[in-house]
C-alpha atoms as a PDB file:
ATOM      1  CA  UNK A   1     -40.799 -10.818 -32.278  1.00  0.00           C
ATOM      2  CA  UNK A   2     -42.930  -8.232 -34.086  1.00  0.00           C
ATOM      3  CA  UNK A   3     -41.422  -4.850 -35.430  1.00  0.00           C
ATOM      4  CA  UNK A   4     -37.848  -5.710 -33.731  1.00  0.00           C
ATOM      5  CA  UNK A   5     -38.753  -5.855 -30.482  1.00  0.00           C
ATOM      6  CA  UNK A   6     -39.093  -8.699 -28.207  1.00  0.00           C
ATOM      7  CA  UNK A   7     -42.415  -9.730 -26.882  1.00  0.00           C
ATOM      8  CA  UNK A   8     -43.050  -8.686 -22.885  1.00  0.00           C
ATOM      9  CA  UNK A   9     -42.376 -11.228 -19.865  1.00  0.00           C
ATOM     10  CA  UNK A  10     -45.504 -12.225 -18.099  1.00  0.00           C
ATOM     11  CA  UNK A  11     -44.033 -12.846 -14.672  1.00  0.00           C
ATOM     12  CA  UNK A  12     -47.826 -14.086 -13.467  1.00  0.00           C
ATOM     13  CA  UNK A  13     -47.053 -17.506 -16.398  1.00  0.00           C
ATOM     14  CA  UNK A  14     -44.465 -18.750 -13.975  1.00  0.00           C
ATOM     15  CA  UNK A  15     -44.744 -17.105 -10.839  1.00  0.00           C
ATOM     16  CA  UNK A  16     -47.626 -18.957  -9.078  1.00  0.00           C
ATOM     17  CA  UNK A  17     -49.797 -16.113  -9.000  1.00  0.00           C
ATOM     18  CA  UNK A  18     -52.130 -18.412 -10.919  1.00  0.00           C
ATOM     19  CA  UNK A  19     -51.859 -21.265  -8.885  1.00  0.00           C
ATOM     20  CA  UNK A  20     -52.606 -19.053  -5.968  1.00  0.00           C
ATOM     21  CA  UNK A  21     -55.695 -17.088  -7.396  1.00  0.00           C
ATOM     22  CA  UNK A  22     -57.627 -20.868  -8.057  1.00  0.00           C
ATOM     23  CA  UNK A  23     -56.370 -21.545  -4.362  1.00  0.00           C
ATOM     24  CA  UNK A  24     -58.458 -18.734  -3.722  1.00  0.00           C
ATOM     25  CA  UNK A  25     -61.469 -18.882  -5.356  1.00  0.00           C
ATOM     26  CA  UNK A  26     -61.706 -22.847  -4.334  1.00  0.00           C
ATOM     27  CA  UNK A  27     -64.598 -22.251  -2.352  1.00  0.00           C
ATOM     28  CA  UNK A  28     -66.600 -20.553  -4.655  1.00  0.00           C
ATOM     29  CA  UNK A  29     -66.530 -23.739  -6.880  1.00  0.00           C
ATOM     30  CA  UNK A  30     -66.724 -23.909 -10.432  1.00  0.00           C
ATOM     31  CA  UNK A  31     -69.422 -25.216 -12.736  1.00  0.00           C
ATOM     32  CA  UNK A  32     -66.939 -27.457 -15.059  1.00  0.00           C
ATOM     33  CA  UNK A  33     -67.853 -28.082 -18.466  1.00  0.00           C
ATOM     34  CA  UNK A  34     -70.739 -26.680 -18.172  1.00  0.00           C
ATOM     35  CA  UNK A  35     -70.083 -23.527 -17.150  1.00  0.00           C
ATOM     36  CA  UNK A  36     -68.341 -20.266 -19.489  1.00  0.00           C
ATOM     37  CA  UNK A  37     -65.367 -20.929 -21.709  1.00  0.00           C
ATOM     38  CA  UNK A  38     -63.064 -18.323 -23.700  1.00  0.00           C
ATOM     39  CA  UNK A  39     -64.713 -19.972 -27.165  1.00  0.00           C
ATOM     40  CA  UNK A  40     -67.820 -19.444 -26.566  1.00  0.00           C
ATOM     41  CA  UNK A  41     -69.277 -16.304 -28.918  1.00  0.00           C
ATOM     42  CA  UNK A  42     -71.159 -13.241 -26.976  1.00  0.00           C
ATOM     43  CA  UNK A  43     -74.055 -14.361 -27.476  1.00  0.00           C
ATOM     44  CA  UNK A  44     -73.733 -17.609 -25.763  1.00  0.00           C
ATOM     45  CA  UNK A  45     -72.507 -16.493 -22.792  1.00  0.00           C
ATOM     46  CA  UNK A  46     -74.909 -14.268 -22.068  1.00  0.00           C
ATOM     47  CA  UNK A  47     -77.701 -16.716 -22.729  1.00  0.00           C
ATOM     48  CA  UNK A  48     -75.971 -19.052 -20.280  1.00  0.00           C
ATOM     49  CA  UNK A  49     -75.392 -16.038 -17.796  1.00  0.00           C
ATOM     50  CA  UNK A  50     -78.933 -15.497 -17.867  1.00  0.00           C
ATOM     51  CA  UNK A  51     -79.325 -19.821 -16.485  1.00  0.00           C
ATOM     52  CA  UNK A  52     -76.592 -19.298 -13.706  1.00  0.00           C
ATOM     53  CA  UNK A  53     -77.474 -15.730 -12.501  1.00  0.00           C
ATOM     54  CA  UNK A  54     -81.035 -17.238 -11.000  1.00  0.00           C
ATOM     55  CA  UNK A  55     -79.312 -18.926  -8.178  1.00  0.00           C
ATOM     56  CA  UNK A  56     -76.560 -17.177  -5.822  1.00  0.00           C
ATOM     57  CA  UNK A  57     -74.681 -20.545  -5.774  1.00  0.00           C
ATOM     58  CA  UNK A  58     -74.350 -20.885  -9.192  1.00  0.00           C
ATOM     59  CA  UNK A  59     -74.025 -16.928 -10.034  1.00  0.00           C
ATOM     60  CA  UNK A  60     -71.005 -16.947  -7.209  1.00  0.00           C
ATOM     61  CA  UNK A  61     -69.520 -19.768  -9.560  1.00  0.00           C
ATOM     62  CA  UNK A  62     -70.001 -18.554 -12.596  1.00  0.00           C
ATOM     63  CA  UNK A  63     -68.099 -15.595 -11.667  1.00  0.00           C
ATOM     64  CA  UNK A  64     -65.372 -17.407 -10.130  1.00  0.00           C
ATOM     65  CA  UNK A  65     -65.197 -18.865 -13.279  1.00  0.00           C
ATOM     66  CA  UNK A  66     -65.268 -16.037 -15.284  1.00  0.00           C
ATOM     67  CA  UNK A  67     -62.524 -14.350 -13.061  1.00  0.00           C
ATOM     68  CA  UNK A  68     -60.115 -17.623 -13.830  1.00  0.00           C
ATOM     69  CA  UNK A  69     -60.495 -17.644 -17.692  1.00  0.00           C
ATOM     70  CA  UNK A  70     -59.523 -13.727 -17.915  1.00  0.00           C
ATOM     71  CA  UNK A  71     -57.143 -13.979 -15.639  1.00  0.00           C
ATOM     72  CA  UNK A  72     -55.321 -16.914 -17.122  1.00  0.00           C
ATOM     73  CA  UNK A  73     -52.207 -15.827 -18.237  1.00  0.00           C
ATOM     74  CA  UNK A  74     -52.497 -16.988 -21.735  1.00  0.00           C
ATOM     75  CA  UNK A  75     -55.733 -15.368 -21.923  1.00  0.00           C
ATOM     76  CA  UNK A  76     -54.482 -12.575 -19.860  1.00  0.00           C
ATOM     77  CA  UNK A  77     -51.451 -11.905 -22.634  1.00  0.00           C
ATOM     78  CA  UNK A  78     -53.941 -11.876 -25.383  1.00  0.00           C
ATOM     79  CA  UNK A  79     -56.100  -9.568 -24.315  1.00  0.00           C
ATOM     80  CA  UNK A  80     -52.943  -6.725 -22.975  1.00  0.00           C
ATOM     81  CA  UNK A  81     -51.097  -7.799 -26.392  1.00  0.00           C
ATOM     82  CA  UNK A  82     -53.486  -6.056 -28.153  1.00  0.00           C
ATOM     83  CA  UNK A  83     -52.395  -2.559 -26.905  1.00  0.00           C
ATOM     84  CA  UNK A  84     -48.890  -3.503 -27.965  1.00  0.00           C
ATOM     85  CA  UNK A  85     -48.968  -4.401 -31.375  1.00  0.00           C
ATOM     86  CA  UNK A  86     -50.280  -2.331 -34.544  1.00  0.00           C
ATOM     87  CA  UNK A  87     -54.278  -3.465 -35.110  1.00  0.00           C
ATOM     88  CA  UNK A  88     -54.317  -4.498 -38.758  1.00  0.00           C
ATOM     89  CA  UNK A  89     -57.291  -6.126 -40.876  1.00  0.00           C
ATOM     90  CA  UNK A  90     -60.717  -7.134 -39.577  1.00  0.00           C
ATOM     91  CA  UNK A  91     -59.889  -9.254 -37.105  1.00  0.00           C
ATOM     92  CA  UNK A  92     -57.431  -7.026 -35.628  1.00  0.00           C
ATOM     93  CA  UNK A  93     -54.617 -10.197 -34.841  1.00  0.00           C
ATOM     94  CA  UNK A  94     -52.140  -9.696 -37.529  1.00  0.00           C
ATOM     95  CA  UNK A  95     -48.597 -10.558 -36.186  1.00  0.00           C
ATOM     96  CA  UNK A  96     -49.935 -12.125 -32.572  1.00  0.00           C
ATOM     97  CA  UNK A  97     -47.340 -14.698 -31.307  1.00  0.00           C
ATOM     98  CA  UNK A  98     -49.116 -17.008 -28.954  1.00  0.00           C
END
């Protein structure tokens, strides 16, 4: 709890919407390990965005990829938590709860 107010329900963590957004991009595929990943710097990605975007196959699962890291909903919260709490310091994170 940050500033005396409780931190927001995600309904999409338990609801299944997850479970039924990789349902649906299935058939794209997914290029595993060695495809994007929410740690990987700028810089990195776009280098390997620049390998995978030379093929349709592989572009079509990159993005599918891309599409179920941002909308994970742990990701997901991170990224809309930002509007909600007070952006202090450099890095912008002070009083996150996970």
């Amino acid at each position: 709890m940050v500033g005396g107010s409780p931190p927001c329900i995600y309904q999409s963590k338990d609801s299944g919407a997850y479970k039924d957004l990789l349902e649906a991009l299935k058939p794209y595929g997914t290029l595993g390990q060695s495809g994007p990943n929410i740690d990987m710097t700028r810089s990195e990605l776009q280098l390997l965005y620049a390998k995978y975007r030379q093929s349709p196959d592989a572009h079509l699962m990159w993005m599918a990829d891309v599409v179920k890291i941002v909308l994970h909903p742990d990701t997901l919260r991170r990224l809309v938590d930002v509007v909600h709490y007070q952006w202090q310091g450099e890095l912008g994170n002070i009083g996150y709860c996970a």
